[in-house]
Protein backbone atom coordinates (compact mmCIF):
# COMPACT_ATOMS: atom_id res chain seq x y z
CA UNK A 1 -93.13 -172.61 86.47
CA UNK A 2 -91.47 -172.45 82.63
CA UNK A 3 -87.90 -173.66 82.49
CA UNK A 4 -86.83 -169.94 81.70
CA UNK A 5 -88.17 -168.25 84.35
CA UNK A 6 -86.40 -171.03 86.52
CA UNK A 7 -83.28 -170.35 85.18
CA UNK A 8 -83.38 -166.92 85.90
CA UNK A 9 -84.04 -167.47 89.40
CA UNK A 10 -81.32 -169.93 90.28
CA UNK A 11 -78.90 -167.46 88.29
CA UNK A 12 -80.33 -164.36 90.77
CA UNK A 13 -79.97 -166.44 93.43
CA UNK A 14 -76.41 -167.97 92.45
CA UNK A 15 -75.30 -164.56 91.71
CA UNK A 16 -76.64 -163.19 95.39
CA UNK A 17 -74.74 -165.76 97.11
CA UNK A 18 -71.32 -164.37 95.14
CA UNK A 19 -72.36 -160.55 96.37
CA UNK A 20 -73.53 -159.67 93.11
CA UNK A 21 -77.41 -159.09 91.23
CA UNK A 22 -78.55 -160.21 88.02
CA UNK A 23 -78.81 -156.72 86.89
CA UNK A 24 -74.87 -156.24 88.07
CA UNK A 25 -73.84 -159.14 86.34
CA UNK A 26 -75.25 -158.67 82.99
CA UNK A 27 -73.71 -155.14 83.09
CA UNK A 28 -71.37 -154.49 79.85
CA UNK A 29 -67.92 -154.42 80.81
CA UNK A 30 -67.76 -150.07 79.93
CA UNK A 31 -70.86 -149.46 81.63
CA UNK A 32 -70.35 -147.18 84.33
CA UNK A 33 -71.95 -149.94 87.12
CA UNK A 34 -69.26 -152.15 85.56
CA UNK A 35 -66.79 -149.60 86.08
CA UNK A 36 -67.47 -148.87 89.65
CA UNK A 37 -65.54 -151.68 91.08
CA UNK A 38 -62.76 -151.40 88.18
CA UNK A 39 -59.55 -150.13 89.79
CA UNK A 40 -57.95 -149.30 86.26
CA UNK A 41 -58.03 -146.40 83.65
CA UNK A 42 -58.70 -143.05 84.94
CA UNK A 43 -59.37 -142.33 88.90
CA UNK A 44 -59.81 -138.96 90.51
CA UNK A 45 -59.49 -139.20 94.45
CA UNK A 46 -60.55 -136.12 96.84
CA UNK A 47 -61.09 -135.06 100.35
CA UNK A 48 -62.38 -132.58 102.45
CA UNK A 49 -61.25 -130.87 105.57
CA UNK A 50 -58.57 -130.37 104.56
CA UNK A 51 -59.10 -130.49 101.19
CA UNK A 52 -56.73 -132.62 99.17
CA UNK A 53 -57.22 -134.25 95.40
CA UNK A 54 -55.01 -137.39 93.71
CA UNK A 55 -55.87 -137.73 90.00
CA UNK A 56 -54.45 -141.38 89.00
CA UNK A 57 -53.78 -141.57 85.40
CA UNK A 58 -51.97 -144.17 83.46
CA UNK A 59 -48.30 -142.15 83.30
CA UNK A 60 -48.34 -140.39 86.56
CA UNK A 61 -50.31 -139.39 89.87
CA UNK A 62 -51.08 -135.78 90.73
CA UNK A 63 -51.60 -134.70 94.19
CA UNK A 64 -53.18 -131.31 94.81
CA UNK A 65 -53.83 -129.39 98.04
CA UNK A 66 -54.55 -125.61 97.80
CA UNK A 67 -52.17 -123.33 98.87
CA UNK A 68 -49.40 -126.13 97.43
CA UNK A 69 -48.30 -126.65 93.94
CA UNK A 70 -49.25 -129.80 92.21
CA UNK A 71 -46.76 -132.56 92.69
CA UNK A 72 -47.03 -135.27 90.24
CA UNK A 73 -45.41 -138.98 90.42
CA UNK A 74 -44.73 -141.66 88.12
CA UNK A 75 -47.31 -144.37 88.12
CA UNK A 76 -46.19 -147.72 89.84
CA UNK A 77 -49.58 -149.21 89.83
CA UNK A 78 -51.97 -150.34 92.35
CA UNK A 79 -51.32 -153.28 94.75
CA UNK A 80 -54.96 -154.75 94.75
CA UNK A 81 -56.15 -157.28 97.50
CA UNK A 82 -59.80 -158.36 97.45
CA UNK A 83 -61.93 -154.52 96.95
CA UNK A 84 -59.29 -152.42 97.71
CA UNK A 85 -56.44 -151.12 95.71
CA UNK A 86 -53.42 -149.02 97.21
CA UNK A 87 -51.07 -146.74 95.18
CA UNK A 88 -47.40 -146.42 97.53
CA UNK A 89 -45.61 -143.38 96.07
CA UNK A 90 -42.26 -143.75 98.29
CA UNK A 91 -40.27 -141.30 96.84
CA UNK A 92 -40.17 -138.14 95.86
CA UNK A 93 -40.64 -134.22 97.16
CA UNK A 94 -44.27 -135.82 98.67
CA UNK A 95 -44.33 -139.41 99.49
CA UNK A 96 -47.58 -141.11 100.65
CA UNK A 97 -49.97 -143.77 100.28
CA UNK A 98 -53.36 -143.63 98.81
CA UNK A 99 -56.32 -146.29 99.33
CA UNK A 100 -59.24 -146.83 97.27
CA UNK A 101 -61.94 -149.40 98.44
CA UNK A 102 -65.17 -150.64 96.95
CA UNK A 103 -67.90 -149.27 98.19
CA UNK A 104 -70.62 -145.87 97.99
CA UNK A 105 -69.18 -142.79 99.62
CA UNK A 106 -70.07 -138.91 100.15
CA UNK A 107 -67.94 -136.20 100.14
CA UNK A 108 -69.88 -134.59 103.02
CA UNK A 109 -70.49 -131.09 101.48
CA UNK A 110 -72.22 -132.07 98.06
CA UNK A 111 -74.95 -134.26 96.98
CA UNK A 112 -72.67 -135.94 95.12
CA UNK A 113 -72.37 -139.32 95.32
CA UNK A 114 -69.20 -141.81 94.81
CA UNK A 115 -68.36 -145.60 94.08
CA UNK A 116 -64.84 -145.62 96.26
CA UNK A 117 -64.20 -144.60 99.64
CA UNK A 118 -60.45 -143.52 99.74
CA UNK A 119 -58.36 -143.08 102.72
CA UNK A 120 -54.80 -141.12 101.91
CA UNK A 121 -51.95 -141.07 104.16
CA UNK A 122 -49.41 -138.01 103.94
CA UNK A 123 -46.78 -136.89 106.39
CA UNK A 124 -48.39 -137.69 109.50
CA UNK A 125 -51.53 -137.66 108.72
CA UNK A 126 -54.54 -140.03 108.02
CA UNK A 127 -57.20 -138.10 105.64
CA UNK A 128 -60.40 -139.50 104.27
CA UNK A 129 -62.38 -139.09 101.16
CA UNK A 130 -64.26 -140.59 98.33
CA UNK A 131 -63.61 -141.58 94.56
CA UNK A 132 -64.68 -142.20 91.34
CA UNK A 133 -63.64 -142.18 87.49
CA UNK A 134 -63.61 -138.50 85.93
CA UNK A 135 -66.65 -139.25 83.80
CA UNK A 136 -68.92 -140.18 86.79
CA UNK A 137 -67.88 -137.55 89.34
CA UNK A 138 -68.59 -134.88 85.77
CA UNK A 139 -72.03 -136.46 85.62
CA UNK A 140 -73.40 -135.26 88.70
CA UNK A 141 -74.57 -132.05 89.86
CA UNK A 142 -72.16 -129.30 90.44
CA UNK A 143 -70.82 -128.70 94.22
């Protein structure tokens, strides 16, 4: 066996022990596999039944629900602990508490497919959903 081709095996199976591929770790940092566990820039956040939508941006939160207006929120920035980051909006008309971990997700209804799973909780409630960055949820087919 060459010397290359050794190399490249003890770096697959280096990076398999960490949780990661060779193909994941010679991602560029923009790419959107790069991206997927990146908990900064622009997020959109949704659920179903009932419906419910948090776009994260860099100067503010917006939290939709039908039937509601949109409320939006000054930005205080993710806690992050291991895979999973967690926006606390305490004050405020709508306070609540949004959670976005690693990991694939479906909405459910589409065929649309998403690299967070994100759990929101509002009032009294505990809703689920998925999330992604704007650019990944726009490059897959339409609801």
């Amino acid at each position: 066996m060459s010397s290359a081709a050794l190399r490249v095996m003890l770096l697959a199976s280096t990076l398999t022990a960490c949780g990661q591929s060779g193909a994941d770790a010679t991602m560029a940092k923009g790419s959107p596999a790069a991206a997927a566990g990146d908990f900064a820039g622009d997020l959109n956040a949704l659920g179903t039944e009932p419906f419910w939508a948090i776009k994260i941006r860099a100067d503010g939160l917006t939290f939709s629900r039908p039937g509601a207006k949109d409320v939006k929120s000054a930005n205080p920035g993710p806690v992050i602990e291991n895979d999973r980051a967690t926006w606390t909006i305490a004050g405020g008309p709508i306070p609540f508490k949004l959670t976005l971990t690693n990991g694939g997700c479906s909405d459910g209804m589409s065929d649309r497919h998403y690299t967070m799973n994100a759990v929101l909780a509002f009032e009294d409630k505990t809703m689920y959903g998925c999330a992604a960055t704007p650019a990944a949820i726009a490059a897959q087919p339409a609801p």
